[in-house]
PDB file of N, CA and C in Angstrom:
ATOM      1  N   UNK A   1      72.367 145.625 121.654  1.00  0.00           N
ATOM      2  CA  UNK A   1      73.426 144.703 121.990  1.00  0.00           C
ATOM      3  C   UNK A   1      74.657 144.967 121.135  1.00  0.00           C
ATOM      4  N   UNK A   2      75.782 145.269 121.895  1.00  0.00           N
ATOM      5  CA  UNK A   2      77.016 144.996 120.919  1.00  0.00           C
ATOM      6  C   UNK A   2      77.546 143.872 120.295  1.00  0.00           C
ATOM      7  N   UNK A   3      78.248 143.545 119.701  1.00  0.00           N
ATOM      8  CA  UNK A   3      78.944 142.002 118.861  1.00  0.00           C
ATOM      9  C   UNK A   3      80.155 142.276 119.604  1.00  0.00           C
ATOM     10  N   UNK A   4      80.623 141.534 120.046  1.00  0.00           N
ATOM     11  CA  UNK A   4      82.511 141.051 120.491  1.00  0.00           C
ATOM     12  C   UNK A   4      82.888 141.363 119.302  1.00  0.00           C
ATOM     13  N   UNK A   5      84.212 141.939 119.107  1.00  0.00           N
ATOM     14  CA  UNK A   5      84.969 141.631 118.021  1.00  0.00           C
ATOM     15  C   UNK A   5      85.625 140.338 117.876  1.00  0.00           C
ATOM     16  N   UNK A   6      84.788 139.804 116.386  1.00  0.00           N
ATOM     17  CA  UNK A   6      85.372 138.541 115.714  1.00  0.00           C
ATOM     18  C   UNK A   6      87.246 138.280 115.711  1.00  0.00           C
ATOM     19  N   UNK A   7      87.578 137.047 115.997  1.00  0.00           N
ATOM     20  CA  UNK A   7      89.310 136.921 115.985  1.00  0.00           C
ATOM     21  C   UNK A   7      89.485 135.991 114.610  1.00  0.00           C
ATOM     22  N   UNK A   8      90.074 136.435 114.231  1.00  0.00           N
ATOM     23  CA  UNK A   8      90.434 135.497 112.652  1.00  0.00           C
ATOM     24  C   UNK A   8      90.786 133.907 113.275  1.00  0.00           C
ATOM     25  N   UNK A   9      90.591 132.999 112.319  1.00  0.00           N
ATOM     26  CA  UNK A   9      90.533 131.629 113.382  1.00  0.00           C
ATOM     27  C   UNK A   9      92.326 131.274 112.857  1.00  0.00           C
ATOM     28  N   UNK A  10      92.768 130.643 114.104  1.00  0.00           N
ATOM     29  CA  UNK A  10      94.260 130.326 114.376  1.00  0.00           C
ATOM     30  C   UNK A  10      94.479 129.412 113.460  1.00  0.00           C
ATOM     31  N   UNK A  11      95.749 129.278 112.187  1.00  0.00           N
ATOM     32  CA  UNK A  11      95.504 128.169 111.675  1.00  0.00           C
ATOM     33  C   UNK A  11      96.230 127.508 112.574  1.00  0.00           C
ATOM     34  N   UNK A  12      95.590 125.756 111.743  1.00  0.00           N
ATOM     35  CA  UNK A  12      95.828 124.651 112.524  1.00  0.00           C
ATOM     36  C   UNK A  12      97.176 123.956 111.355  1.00  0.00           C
ATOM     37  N   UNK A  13      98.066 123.089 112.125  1.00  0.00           N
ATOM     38  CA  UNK A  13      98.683 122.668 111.287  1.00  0.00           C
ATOM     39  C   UNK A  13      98.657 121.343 110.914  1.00  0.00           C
ATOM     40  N   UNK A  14      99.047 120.944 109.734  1.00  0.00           N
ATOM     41  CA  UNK A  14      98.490 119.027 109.466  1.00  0.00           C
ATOM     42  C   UNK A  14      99.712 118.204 110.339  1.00  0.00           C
ATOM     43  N   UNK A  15     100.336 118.898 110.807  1.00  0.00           N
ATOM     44  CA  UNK A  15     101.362 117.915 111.547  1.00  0.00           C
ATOM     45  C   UNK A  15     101.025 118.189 113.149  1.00  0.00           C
ATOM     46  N   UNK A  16      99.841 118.582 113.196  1.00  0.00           N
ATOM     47  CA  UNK A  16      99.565 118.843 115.040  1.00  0.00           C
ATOM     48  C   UNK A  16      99.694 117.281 115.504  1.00  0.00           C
ATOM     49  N   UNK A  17     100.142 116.955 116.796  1.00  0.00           N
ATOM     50  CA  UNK A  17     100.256 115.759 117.145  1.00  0.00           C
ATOM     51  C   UNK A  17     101.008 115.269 117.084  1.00  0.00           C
ATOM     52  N   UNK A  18     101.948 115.082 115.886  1.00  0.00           N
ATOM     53  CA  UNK A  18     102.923 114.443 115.089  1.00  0.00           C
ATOM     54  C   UNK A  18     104.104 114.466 116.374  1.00  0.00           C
ATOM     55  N   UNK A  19     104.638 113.446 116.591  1.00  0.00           N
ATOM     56  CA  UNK A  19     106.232 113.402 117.275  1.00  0.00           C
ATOM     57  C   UNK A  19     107.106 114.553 117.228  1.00  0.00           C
ATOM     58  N   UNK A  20     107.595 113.965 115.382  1.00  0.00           N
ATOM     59  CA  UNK A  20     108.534 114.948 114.434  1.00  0.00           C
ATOM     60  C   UNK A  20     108.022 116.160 114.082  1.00  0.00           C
ATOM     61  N   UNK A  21     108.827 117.148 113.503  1.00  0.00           N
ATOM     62  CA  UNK A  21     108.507 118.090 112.909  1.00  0.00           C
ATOM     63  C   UNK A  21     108.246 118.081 111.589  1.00  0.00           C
ATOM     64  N   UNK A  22     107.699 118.545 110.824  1.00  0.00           N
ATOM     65  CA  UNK A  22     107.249 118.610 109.123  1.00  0.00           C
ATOM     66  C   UNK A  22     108.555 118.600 108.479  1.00  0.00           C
ATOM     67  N   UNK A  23     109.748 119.157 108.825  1.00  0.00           N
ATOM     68  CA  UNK A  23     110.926 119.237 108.348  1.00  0.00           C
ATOM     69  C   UNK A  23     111.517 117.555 108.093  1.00  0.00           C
ATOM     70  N   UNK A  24     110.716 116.679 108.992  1.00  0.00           N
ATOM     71  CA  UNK A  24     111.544 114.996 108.627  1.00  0.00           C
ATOM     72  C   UNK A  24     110.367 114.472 108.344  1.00  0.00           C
ATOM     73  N   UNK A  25     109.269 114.917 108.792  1.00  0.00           N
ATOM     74  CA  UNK A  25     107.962 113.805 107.983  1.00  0.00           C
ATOM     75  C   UNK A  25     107.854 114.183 106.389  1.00  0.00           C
ATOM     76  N   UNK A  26     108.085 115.044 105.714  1.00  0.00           N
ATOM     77  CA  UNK A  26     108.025 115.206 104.356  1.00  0.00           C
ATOM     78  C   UNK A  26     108.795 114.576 103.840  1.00  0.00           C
ATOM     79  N   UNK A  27     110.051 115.066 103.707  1.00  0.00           N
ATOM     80  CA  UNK A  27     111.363 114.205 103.295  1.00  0.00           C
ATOM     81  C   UNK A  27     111.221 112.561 103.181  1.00  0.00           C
ATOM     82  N   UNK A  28     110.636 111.829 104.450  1.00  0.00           N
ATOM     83  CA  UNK A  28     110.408 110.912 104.664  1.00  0.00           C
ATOM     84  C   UNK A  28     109.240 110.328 103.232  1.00  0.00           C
ATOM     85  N   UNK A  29     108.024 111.297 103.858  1.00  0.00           N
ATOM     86  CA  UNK A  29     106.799 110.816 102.411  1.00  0.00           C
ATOM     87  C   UNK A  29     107.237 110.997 101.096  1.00  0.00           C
ATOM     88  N   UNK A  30     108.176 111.916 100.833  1.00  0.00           N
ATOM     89  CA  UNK A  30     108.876 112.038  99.589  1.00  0.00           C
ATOM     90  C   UNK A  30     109.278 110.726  99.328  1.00  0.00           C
ATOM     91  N   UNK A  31     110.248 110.751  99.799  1.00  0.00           N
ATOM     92  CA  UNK A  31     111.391 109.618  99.793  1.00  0.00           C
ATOM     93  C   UNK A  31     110.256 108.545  99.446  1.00  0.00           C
ATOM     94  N   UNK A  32     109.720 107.723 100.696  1.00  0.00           N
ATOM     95  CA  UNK A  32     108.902 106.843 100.546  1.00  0.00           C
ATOM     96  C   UNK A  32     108.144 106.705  99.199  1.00  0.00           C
ATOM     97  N   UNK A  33     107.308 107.684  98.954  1.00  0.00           N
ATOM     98  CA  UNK A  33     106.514 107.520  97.316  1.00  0.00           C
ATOM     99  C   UNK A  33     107.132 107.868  96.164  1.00  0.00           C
ATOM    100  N   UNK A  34     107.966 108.867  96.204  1.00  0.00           N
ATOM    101  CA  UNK A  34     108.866 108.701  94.950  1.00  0.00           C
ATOM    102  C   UNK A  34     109.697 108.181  94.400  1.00  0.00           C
ATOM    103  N   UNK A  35     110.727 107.172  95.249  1.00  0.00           N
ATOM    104  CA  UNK A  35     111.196 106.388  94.789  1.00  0.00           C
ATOM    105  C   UNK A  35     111.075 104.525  95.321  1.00  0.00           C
ATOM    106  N   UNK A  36     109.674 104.822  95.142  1.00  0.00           N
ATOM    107  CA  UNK A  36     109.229 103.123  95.997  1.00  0.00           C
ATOM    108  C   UNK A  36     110.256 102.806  96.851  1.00  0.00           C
ATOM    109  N   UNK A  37     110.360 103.178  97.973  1.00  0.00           N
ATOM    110  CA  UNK A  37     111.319 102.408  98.948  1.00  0.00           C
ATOM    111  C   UNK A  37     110.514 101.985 100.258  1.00  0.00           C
ATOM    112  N   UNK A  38     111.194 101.137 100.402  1.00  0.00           N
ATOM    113  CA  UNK A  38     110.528 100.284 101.898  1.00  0.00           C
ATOM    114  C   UNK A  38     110.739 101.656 103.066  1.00  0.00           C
ATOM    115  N   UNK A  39     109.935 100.744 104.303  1.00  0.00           N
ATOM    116  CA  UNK A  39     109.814 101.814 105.403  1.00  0.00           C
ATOM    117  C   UNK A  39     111.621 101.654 105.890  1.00  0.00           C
ATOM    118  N   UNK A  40     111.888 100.267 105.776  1.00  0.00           N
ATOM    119  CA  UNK A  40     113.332 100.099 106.277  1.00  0.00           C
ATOM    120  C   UNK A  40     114.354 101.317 105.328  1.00  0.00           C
ATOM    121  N   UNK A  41     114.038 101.022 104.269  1.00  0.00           N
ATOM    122  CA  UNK A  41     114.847 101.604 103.464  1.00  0.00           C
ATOM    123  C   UNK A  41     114.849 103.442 103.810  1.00  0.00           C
ATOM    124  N   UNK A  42     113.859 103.783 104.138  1.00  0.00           N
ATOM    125  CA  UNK A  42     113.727 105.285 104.514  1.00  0.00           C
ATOM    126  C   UNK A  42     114.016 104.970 105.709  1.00  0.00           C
ATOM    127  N   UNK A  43     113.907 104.267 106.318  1.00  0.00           N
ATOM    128  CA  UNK A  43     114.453 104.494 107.875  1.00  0.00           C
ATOM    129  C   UNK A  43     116.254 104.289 108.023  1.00  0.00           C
ATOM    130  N   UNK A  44     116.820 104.008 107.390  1.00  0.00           N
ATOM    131  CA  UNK A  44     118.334 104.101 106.935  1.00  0.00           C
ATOM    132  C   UNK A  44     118.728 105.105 106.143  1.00  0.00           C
ATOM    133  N   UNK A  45     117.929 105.889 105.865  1.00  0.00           N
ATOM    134  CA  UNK A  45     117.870 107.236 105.484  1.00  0.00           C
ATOM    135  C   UNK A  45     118.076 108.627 105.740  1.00  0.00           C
ATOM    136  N   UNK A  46     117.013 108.273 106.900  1.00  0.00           N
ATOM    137  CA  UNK A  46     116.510 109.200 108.195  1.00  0.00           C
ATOM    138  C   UNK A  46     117.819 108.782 108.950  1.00  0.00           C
ATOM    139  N   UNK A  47     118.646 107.415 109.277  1.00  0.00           N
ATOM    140  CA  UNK A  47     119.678 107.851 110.055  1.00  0.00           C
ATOM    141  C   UNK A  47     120.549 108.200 109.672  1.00  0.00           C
ATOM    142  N   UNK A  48     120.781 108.122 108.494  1.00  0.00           N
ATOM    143  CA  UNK A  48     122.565 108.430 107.542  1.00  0.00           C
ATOM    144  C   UNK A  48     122.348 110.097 107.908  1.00  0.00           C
ATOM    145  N   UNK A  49     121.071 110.738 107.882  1.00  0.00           N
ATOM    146  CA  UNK A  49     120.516 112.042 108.538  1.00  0.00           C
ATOM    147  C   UNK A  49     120.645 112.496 110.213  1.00  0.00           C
ATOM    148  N   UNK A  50     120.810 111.629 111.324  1.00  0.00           N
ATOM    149  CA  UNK A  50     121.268 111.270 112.153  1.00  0.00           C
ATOM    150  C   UNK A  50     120.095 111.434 112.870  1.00  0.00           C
ATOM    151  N   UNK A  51     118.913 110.906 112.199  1.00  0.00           N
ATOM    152  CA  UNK A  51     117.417 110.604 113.463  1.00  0.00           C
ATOM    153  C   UNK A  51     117.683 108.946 113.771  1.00  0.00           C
ATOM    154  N   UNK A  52     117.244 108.806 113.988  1.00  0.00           N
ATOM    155  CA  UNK A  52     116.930 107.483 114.785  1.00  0.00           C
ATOM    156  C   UNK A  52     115.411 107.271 114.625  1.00  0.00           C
ATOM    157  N   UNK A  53     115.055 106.682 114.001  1.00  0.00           N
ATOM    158  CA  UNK A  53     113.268 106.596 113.549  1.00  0.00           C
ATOM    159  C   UNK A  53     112.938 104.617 113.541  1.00  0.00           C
ATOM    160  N   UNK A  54     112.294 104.303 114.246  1.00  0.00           N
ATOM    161  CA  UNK A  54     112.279 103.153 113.706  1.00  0.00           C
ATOM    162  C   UNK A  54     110.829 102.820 112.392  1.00  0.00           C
ATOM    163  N   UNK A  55     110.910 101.555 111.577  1.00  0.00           N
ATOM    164  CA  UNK A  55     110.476 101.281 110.236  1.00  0.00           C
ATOM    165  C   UNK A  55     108.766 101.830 110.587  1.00  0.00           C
ATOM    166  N   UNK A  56     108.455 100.866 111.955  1.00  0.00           N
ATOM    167  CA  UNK A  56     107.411 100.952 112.086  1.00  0.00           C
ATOM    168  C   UNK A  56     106.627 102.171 112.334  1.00  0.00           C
ATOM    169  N   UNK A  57     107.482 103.583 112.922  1.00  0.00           N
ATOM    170  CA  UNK A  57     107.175 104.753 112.692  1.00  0.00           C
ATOM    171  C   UNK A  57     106.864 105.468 111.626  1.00  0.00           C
ATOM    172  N   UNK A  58     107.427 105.270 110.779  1.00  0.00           N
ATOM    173  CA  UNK A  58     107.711 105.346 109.276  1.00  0.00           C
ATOM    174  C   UNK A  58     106.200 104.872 108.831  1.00  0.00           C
ATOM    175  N   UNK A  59     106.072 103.899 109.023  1.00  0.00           N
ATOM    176  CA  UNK A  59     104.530 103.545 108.809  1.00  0.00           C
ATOM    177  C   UNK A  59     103.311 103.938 109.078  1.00  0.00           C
ATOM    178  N   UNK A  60     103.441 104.060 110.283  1.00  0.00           N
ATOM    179  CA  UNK A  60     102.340 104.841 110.966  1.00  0.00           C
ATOM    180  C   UNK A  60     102.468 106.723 110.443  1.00  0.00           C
TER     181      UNK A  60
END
């Protein structure tokens, strides 16, 4: 019997699923834990940036 040749496995990324791209969800978790700020407060953040995110996204 021959073996198939093995395919190296595809990575997966931690933002699969995600809406946003990793480029505004980091920034965001930054923001959020490093300088204790509310979800509101990063979400006035994210728009002075010109997303439009609401708090409760931010949360989730």
């Amino acid at each position: 019997m021959r073996r198939r040749p093995t395919r190296p496995p595809v990575p997966v990324s931690e933002f699969t699923g995600f809406r946003f791209p990793p480029e505004v969800i980091v920034p965001a978790v930054r923001w959020y834990l490093r300088y204790a700020l509310s979800y509101r407060d990063v979400e006035e953040l994210l728009a002075e940036r010109g997303l439009v995110v609401d708090h409760v996204t931010v949360y989730r």
